[in-house]
Protein backbone atom coordinates (compact mmCIF):
# COMPACT_ATOMS: atom_id res chain seq x y z
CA UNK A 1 54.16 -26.59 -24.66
CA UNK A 2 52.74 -25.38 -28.14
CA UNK A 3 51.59 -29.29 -28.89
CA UNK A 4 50.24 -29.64 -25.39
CA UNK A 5 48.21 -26.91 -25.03
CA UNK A 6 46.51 -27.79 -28.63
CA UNK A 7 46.02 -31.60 -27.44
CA UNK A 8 44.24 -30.00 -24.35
CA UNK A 9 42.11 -27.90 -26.29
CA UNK A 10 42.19 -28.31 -29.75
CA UNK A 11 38.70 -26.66 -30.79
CA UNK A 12 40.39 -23.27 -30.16
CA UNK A 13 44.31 -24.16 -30.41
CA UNK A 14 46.56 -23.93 -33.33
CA UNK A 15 50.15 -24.64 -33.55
CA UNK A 16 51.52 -22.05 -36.12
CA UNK A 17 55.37 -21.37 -36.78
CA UNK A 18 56.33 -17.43 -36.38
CA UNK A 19 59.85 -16.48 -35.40
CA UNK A 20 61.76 -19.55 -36.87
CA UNK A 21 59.82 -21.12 -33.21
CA UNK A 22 56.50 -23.38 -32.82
CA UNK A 23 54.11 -21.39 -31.43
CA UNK A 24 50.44 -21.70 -29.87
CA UNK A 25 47.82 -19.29 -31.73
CA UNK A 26 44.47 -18.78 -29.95
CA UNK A 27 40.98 -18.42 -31.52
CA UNK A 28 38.98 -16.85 -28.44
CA UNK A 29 36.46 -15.87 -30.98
CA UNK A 30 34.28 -18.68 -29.05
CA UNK A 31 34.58 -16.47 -25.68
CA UNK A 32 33.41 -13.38 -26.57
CA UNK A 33 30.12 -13.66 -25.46
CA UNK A 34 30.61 -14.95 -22.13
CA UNK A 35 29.22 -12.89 -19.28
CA UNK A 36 30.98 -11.86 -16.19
CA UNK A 37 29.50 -13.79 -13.00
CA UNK A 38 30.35 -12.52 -9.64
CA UNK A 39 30.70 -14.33 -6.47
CA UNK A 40 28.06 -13.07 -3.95
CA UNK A 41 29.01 -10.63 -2.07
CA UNK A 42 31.69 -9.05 -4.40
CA UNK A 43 31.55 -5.48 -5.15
CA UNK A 44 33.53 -3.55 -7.55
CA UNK A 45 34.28 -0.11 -6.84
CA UNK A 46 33.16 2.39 -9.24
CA UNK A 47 36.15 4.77 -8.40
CA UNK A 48 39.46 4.91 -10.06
CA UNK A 49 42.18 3.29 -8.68
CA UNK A 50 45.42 4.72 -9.95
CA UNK A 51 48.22 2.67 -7.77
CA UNK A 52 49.01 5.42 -5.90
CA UNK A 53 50.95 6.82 -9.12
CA UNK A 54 50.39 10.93 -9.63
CA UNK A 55 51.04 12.69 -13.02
CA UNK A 56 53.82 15.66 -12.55
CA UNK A 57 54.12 18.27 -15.19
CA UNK A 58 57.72 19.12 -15.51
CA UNK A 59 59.27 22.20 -17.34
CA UNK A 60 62.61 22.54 -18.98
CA UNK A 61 65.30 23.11 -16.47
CA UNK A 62 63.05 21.80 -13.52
CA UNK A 63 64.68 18.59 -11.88
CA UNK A 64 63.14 15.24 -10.43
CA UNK A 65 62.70 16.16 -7.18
């Protein structure tokens, strides 16, 4: 996959060894100043959207109900 992915793009791909494995290392150094472009008619909310997930505070002794 390593080799593959380097072939595809090899002004950004390296293949480096780490873990005793062949492995693909990245430059995205090139990228960073790309812009975000949005599809018309795509708006991003500017609230928070927490997954419905809620913080609880619990105190010694107190169970997980």
């Amino acid at each position: 996959m390593a080799q593959s992915l380097q072939e595809q793009h090899p002004d950004v791909v390296k293949v480096t060894r780490k873990w005793n494995r062949w492995q693909h290392q990245v430059d995205y150094r090139p990228f960073k100043k790309n812009k975000l472009i949005l599809k018309p008619g795509v708006v991003i909310p500017m609230s928070e959207d927490n997954y419905g997930m809620e913080l609880k505070i619990f105190t010694e002794g107190q169970g997980n109900d």
